[in-house]
N, C-alpha and C. Protein backbone atom coordinates (compact mmCIF):
# COMPACT_ATOMS: atom_id res chain seq x y z
N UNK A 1 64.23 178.99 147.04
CA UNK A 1 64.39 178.09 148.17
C UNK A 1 63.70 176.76 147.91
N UNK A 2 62.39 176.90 147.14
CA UNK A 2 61.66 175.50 146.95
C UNK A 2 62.88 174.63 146.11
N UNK A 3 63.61 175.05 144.95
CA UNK A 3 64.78 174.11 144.44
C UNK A 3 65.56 173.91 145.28
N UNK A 4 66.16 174.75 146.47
CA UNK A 4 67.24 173.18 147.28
C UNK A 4 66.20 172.44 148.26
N UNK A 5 64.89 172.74 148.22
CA UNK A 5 64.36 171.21 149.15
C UNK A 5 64.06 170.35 148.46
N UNK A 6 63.93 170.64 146.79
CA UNK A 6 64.02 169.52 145.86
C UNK A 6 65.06 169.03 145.99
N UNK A 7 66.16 169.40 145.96
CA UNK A 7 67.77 168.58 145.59
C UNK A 7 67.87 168.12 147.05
N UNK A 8 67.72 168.85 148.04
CA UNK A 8 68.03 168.24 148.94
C UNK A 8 67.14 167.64 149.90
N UNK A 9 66.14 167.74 149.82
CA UNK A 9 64.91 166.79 150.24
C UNK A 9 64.17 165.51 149.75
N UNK A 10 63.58 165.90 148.47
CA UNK A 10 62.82 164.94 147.75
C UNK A 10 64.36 164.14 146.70
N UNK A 11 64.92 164.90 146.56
CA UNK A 11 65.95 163.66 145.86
C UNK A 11 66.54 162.53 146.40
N UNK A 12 66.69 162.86 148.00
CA UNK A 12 67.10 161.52 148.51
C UNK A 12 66.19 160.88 148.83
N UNK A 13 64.92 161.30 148.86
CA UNK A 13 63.87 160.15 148.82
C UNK A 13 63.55 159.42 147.85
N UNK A 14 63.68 160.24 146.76
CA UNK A 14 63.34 159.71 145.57
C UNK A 14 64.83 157.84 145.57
N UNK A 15 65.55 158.50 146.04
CA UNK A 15 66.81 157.68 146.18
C UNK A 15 66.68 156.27 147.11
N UNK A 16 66.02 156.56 147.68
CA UNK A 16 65.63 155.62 148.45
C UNK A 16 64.60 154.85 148.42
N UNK A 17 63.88 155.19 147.57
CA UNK A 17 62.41 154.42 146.88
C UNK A 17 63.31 153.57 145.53
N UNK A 18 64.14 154.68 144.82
CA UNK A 18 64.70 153.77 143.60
C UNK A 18 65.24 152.43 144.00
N UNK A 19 66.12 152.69 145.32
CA UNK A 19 67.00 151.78 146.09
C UNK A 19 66.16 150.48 146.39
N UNK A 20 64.98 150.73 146.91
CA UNK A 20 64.12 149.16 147.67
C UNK A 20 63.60 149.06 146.22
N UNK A 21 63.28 149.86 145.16
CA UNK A 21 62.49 148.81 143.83
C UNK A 21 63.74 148.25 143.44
N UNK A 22 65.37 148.61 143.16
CA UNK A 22 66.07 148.06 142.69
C UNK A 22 66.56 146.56 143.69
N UNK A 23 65.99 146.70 145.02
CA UNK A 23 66.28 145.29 145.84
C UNK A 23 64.83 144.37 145.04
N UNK A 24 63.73 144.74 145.33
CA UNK A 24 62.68 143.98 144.62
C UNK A 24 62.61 143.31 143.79
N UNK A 25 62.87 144.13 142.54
CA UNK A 25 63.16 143.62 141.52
C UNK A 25 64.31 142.81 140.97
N UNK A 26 65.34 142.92 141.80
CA UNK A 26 66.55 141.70 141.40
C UNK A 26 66.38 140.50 142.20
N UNK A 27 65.18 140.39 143.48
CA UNK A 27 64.23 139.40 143.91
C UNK A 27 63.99 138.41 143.00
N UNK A 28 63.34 139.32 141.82
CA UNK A 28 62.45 138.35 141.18
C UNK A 28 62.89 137.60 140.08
N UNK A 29 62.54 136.80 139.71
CA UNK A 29 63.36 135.34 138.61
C UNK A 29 62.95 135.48 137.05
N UNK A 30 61.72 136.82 137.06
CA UNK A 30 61.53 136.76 135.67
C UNK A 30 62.59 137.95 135.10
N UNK A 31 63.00 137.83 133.65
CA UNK A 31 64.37 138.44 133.14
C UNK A 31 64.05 139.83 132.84
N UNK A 32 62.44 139.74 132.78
CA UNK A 32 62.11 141.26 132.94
C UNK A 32 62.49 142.35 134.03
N UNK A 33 62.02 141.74 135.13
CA UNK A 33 62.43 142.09 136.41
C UNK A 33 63.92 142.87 136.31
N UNK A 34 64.87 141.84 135.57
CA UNK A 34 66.13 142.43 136.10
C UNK A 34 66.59 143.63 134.77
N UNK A 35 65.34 143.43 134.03
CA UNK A 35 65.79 145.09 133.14
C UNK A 35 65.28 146.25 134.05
N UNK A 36 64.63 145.65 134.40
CA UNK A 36 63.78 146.81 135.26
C UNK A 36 64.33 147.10 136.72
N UNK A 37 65.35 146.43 137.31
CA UNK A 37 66.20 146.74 138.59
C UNK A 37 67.36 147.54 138.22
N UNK A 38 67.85 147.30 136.69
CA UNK A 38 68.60 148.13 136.33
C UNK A 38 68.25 149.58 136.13
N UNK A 39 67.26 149.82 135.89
CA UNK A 39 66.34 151.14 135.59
C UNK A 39 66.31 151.88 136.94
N UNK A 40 65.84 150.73 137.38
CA UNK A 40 65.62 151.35 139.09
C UNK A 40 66.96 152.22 139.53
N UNK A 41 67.80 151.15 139.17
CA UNK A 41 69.53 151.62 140.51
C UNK A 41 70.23 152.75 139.33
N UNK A 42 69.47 153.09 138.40
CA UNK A 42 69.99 154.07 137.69
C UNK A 42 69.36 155.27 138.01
N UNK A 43 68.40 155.29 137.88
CA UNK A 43 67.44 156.58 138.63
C UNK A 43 67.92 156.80 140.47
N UNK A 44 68.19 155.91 140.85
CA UNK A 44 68.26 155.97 142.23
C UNK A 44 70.02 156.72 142.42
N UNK A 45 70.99 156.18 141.49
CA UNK A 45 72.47 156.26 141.45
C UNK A 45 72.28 158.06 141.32
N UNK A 46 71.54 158.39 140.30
CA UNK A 46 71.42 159.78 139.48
C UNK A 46 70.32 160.50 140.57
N UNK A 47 69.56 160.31 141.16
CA UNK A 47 69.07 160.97 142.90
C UNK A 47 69.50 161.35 143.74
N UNK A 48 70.88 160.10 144.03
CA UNK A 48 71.62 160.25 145.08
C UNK A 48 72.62 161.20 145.06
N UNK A 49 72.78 161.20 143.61
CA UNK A 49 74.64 162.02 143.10
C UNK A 49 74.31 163.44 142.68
N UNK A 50 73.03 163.41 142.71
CA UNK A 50 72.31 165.33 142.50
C UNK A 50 72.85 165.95 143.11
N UNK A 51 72.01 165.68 144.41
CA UNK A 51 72.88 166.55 145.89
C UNK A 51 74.26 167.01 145.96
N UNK A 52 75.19 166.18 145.49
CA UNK A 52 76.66 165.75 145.89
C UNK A 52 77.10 167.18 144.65
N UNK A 53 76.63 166.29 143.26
CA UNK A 53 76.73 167.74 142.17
C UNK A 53 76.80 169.35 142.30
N UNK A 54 75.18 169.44 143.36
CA UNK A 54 74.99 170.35 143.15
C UNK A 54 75.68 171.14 144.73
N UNK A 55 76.12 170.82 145.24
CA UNK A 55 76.82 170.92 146.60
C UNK A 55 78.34 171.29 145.91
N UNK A 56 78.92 170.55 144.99
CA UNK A 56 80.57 170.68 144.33
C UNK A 56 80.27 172.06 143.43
N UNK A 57 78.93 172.08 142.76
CA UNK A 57 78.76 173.42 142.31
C UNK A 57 78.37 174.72 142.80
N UNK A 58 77.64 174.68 144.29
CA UNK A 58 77.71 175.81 144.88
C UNK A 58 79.42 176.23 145.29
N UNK A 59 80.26 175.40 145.54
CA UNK A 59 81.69 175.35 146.44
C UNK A 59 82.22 176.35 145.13
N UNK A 60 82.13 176.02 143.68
CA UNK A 60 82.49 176.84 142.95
C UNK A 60 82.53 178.69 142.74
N UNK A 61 81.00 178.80 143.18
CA UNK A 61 80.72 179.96 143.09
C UNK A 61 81.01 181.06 144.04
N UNK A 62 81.64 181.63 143.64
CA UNK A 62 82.39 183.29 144.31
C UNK A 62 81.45 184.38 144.74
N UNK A 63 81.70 184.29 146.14
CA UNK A 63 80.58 185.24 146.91
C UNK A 63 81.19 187.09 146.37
N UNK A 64 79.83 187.69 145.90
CA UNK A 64 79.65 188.98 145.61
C UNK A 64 80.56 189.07 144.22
């Protein structure tokens, strides 16, 4: 039970923290910044789409 409050708890948070560093950081004007917003909305893209994954992969599985 503690793994679906990971997938389905802390991953969309995690998703939503990635989300405001990836607004932050495309804020800012140095070119570093925007390697690093890309990093962000990639971790955040791959947080969000866990859930969704692992939701299309329970639908798979055949009860008993």
């Amino acid at each position: 039970m503690a793994a679906f409050g990971f997938v389905f708890v802390m991953l969309p948070c995690v998703a939503i923290a990635g989300f405001t560093c990836f607004a932050a950081c495309r804020a800012q004007r140095h070119p570093a910044f925007k390697l690093l917003a890309g990093v962000c909305l990639t971790v955040a893209l791959a947080a969000a789409l866990a859930p969704v994954g692992v939701m299309a992969w329970l639908m798979t599985i055949k009860p008993g």
